[in-house]
Protein backbone atom coordinates (compact mmCIF):
# COMPACT_ATOMS: atom_id res chain seq x y z
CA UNK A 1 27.19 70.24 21.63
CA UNK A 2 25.40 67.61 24.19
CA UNK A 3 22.48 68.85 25.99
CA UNK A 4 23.63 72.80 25.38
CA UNK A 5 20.97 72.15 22.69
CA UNK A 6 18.02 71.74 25.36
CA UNK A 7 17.86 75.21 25.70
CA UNK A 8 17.20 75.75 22.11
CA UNK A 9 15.00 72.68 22.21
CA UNK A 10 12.91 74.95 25.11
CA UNK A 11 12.94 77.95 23.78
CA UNK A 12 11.63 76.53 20.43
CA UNK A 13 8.88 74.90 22.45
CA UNK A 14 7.74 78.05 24.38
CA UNK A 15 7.94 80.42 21.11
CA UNK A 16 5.59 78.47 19.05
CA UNK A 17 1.84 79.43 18.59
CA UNK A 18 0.79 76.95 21.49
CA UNK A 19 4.09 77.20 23.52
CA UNK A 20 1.87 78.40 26.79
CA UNK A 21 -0.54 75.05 25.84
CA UNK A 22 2.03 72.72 25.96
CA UNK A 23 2.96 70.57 28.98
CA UNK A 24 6.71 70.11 28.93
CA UNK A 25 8.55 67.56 30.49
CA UNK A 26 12.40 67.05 30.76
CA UNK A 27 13.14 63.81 31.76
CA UNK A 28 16.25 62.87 32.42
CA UNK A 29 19.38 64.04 34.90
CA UNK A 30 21.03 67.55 32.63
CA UNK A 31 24.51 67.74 34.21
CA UNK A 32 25.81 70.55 32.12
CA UNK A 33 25.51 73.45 35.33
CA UNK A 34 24.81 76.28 33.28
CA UNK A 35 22.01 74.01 31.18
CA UNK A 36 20.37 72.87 34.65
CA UNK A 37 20.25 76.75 35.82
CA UNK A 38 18.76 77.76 32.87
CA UNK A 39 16.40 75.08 33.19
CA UNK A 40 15.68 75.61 36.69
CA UNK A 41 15.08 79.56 35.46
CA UNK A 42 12.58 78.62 32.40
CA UNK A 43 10.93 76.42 35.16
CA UNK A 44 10.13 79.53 37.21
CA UNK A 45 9.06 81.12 34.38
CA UNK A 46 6.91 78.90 32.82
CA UNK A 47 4.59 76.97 34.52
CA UNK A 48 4.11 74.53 32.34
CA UNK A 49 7.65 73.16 32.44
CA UNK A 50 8.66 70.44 34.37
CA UNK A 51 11.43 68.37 35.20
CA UNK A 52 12.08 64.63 36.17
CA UNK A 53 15.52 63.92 36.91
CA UNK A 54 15.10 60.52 36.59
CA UNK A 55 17.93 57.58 35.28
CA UNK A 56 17.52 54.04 35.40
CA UNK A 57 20.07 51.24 35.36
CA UNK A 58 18.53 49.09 32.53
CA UNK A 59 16.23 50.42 29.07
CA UNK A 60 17.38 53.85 30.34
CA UNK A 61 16.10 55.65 27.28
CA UNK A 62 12.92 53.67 27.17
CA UNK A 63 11.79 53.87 31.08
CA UNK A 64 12.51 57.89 30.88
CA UNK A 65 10.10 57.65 27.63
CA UNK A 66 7.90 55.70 30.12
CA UNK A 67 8.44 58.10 32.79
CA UNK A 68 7.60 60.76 30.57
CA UNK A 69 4.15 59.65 29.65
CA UNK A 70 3.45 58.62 33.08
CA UNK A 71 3.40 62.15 34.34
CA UNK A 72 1.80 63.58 31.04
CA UNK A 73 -2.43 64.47 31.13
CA UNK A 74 -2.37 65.22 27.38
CA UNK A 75 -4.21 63.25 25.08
CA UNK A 76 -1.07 64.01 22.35
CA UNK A 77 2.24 62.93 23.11
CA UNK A 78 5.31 63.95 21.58
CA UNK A 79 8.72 62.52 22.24
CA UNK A 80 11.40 64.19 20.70
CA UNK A 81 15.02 64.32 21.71
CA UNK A 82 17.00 66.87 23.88
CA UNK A 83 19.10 67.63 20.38
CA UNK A 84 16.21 68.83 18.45
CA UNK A 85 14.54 72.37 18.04
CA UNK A 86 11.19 72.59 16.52
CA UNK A 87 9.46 75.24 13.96
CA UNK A 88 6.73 77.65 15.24
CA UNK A 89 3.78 76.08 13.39
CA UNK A 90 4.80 72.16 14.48
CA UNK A 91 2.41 71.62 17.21
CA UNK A 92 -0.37 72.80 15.35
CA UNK A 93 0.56 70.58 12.40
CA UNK A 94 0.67 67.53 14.26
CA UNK A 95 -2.38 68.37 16.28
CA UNK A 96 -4.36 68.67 12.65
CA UNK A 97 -3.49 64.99 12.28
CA UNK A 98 -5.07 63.67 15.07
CA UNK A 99 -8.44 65.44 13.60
CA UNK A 100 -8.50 61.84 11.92
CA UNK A 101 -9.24 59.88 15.21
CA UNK A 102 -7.99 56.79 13.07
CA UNK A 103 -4.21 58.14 13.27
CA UNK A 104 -2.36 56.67 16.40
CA UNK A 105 0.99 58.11 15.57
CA UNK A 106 2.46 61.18 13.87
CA UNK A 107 5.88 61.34 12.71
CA UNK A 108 8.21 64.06 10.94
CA UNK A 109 11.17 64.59 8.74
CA UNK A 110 14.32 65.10 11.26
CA UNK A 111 15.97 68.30 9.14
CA UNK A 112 19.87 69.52 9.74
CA UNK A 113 20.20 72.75 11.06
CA UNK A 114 22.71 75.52 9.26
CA UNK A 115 24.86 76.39 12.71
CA UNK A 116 26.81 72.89 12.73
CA UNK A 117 30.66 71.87 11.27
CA UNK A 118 31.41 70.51 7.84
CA UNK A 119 31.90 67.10 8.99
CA UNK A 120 28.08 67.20 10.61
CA UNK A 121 26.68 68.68 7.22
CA UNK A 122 27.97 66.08 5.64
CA UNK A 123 26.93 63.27 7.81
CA UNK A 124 23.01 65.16 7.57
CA UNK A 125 23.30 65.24 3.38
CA UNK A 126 24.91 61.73 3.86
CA UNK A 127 21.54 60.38 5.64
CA UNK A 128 19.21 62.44 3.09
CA UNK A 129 20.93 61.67 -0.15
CA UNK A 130 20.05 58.85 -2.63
CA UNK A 131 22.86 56.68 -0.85
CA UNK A 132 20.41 56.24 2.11
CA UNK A 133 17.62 54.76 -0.15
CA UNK A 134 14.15 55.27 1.37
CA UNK A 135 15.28 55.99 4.66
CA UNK A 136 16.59 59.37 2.91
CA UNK A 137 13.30 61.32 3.37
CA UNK A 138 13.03 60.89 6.84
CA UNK A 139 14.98 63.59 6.62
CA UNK A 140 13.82 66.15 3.51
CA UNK A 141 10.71 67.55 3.65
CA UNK A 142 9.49 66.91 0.39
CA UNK A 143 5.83 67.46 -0.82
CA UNK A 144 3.84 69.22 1.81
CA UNK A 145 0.88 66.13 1.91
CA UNK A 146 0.73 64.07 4.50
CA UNK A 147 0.71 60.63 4.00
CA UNK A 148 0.10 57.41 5.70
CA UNK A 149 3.34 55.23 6.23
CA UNK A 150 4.24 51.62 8.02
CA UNK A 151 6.52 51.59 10.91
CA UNK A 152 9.93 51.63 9.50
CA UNK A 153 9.14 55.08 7.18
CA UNK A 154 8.61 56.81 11.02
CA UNK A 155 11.30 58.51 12.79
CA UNK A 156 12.55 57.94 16.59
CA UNK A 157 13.32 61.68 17.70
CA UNK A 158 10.32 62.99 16.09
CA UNK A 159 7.34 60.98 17.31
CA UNK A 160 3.74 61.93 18.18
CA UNK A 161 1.28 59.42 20.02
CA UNK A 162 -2.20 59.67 20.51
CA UNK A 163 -2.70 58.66 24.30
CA UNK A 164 -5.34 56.27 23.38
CA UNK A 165 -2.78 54.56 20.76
CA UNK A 166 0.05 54.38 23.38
CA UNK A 167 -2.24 52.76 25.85
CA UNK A 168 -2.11 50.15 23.81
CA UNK A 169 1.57 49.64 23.62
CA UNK A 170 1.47 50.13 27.35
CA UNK A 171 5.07 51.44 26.85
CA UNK A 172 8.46 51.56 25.14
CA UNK A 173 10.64 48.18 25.48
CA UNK A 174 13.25 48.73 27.94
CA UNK A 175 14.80 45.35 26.73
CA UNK A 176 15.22 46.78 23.25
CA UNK A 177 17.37 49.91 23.09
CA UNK A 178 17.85 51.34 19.94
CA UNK A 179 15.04 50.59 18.17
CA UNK A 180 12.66 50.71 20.91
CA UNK A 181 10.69 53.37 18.90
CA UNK A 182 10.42 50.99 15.76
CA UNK A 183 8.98 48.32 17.71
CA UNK A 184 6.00 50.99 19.40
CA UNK A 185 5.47 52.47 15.95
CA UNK A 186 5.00 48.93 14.90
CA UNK A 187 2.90 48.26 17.92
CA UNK A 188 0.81 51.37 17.22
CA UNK A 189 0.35 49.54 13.45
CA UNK A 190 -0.81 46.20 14.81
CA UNK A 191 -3.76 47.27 17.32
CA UNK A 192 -5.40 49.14 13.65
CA UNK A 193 -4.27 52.28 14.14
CA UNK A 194 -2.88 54.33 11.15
CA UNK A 195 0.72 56.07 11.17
CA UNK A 196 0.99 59.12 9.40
CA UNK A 197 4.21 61.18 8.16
CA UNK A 198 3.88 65.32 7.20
CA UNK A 199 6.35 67.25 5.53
CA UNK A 200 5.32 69.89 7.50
CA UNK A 201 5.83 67.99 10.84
CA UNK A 202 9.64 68.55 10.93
CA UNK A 203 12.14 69.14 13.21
CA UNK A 204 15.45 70.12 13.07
CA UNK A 205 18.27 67.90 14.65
CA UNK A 206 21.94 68.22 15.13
CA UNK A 207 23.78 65.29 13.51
CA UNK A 208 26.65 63.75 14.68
CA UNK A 209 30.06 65.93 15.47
CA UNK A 210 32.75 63.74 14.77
CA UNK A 211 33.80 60.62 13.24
CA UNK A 212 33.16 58.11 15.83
CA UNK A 213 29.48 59.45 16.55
CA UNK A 214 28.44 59.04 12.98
CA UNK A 215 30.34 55.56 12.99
CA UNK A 216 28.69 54.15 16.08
CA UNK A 217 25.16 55.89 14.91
CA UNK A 218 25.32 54.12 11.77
CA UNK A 219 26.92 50.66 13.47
CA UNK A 220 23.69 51.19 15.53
CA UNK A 221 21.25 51.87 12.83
CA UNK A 222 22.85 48.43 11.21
CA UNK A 223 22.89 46.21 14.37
CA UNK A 224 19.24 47.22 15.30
CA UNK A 225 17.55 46.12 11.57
CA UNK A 226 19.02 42.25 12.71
CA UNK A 227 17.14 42.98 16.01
CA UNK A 228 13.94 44.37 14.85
CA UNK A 229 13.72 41.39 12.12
CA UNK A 230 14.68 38.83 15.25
CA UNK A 231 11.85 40.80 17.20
CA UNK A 232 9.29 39.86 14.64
CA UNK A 233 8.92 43.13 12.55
CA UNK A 234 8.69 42.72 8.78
CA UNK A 235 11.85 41.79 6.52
CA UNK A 236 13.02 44.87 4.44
CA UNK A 237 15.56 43.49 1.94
CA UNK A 238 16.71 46.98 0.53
CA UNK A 239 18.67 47.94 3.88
CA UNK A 240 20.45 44.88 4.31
CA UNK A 241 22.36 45.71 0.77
CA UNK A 242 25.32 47.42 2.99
CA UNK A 243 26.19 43.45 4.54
CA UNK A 244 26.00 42.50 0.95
CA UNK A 245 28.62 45.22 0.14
CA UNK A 246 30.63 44.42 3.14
CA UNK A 247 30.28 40.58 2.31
CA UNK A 248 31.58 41.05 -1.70
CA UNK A 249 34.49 43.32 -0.21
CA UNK A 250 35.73 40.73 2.04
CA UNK A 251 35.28 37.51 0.19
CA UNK A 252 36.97 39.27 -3.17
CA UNK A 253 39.60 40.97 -0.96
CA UNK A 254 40.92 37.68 0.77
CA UNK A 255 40.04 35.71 -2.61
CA UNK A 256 42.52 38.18 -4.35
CA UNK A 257 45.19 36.36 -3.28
CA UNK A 258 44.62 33.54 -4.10
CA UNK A 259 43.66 33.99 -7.71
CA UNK A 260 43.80 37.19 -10.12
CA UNK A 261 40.02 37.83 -11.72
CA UNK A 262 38.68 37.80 -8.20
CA UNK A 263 41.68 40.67 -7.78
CA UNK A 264 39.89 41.72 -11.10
CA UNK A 265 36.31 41.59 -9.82
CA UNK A 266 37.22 43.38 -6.52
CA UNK A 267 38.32 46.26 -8.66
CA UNK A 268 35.32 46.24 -10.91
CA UNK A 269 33.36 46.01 -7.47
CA UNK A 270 35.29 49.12 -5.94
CA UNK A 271 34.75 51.14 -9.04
CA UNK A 272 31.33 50.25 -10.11
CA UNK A 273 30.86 51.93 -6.08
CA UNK A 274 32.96 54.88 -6.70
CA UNK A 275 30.83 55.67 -9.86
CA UNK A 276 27.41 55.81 -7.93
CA UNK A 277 29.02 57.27 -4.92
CA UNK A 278 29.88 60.53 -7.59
CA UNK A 279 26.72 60.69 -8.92
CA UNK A 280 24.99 60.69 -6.10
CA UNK A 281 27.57 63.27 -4.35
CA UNK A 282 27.74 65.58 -7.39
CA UNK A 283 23.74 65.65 -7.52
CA UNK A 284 23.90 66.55 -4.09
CA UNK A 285 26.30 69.78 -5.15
CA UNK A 286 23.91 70.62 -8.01
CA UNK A 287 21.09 70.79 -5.13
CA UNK A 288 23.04 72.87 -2.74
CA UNK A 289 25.35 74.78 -4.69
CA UNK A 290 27.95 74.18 -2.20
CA UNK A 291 31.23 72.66 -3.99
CA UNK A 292 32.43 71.47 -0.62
CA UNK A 293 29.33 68.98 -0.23
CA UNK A 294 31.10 67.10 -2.93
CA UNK A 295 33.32 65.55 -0.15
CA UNK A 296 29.78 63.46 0.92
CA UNK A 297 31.89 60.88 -1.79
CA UNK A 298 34.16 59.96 0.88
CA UNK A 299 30.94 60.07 3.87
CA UNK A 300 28.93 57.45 1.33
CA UNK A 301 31.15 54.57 1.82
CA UNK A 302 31.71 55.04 5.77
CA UNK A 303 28.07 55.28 5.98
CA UNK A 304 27.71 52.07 4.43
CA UNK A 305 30.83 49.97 5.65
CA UNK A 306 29.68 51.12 9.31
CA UNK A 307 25.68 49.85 8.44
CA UNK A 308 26.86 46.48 7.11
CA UNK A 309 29.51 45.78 10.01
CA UNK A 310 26.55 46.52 12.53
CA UNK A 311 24.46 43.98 10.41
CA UNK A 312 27.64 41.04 10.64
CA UNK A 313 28.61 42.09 14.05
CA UNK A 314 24.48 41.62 15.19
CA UNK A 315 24.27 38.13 13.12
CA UNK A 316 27.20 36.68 14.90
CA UNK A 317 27.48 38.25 18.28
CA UNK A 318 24.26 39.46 18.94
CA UNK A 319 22.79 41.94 21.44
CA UNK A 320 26.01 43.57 22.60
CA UNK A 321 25.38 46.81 24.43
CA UNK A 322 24.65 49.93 22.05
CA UNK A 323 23.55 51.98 24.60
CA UNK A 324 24.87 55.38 25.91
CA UNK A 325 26.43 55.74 28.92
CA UNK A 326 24.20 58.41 29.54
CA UNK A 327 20.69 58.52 28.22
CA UNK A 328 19.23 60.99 26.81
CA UNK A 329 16.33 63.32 28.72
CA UNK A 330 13.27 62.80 26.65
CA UNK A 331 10.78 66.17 26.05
């Protein structure tokens, strides 16, 4: 889908309760023609949208976040991704936060929209299902309270800044791409300002299409927890279990040969996996009705082979490129 999706990300934008309030920037070069002309028409349009057509050869996705806030005058800023469409009462939601002049950020659950392929579906119920642990509800709404949350509970395409709070920061990394949006949120943290996540702050974003895009996602998501603990941040133990996995599957699969209860403990291993990978993808069916969401069994252990490679990969040849080779346009 690419940027196609911007123009539902505008027209989202515009058709909410404050849609003529907002100031809305594109950053970013869109070189889909017929996405640029009808950005060039909502332009005309609508004053209050604006384009910078900006790319930079190094932190790309960080210096058009920079960029962004830059040419913004509001005293809320929202980054959220060119991917993502947004619900007609979410500026007004995350505007009620900032009531609390404490509150320095605002975050979101990231939701998966109905109009997508099996394989996406899958890879959205894969990243809000038990087998993502408690990174699974950045991504279901849950109770409608909003709650205050440390840096790692926020999400990256669905972030709201106080200007004030920002200033602090000064601005994303560009050195540190992905996870540059951990690292602010965790900046936002540290100068005593309080993050806050609500249910009712959500977005809706398009997973990945295929295969390789959820694999490299993932890969990324795993590399980038080795970077943000080398940056400083706070050691999480629960999201390193993947490496663990990966780790057991190796060591029992090349020990296998060599002696037959390690070819008996590799089994037990694979099993013991299998087991929790049904339970977790038939409670998914009971939720959804849908008897095809039962394939999520075979999504689990990609997820999680792909999360604990990044992690090995990052420990022993760390800070290989995960970029894009084109960002994306920040709004």
């Amino acid at each position: 889908m690419g940027r196609a999706i911007l123009r539902k990300t505008l027209d989202s934008l515009i058709e909410t309760g404050l849609g003529s309030q907002l100031d809305i920037i594109v950053v970013g070069p869109v070189p889909d023609g017929p996405v640029m002309d009808y950005l060039r028409d909502m332009m005309k349009r609508h004053v209050q949208i604006r384009h910078l057509p900006v790319s930079f050869p190094k932190g790309d996705a960080s210096e058009k976040r920079n960029a962004g806030f830059r040419e913004s005058k509001s005293d809320i800023i929202a980054f959220i991704d060119d991917d993502v469409y947004v619900p007609p009462h979410w500026p007004q939601t995350v505007i009620d936060c900032f009531v609390d002049t404490d509150v320095g950020m605002v975050s979101g659950p990231s939701l998966v929209p109905t109009d997508i392929t099996l394989l996406a579906r899958l890879a959205g119920l894969a990243l809000s299902s038990k087998a993502a642990g408690y990174v699974a509800h950045r991504y279901i709404k849950g109770h409608a309270l909003a709650r205050r949350v440390k840096w790692s509970r926020t999400i990256g395409c669905n972030m709201i800044f106080s200007r004030k709070a920002f200033a602090k920061i000064e601005k994303f990394d560009p050195d540190f791409y992905p996870g540059e949006e951990m690292i602010a949120a965790h900046g936002v943290m540290r100068n005593g300002f309080v993050l806050v996540f609500h249910p009712e702050a959500y977005v809706y974003h398009y997973p990945k299409q295929t295969f390789r895009g959820f694999w490299r996602q993932i890969y990324r998501y795993g590399a980038t927890r080795i970077r943000l603990i080398r940056a400083g941040l706070d050691v999480e133990w629960t999201p390193l279990v993947p490496a663990v996995w990966v780790f057991s599957l190796v060591v029992l699969g090349a020990g296998s040969f060599v002696h037959p209860w390690l070819m008996w403990l590799l089994w037990m291993d694979v099993g013991l996996y299998a087991l929790v990978a049904a339970w977790i993808a038939f409670g998914v069916v009971r939720e959804t009705k849908r008897w095809s969401d039962a394939l999520l069994f075979f999504i689990q252990p990609f997820m999680h082979l792909s999360y604990g490679v990044g992690i090995w990969v990052e420990l022993f040849r760390p800070d290989k490129d995960l970029g894009d080779k084109v960002g994306k346009p920040t709004t």
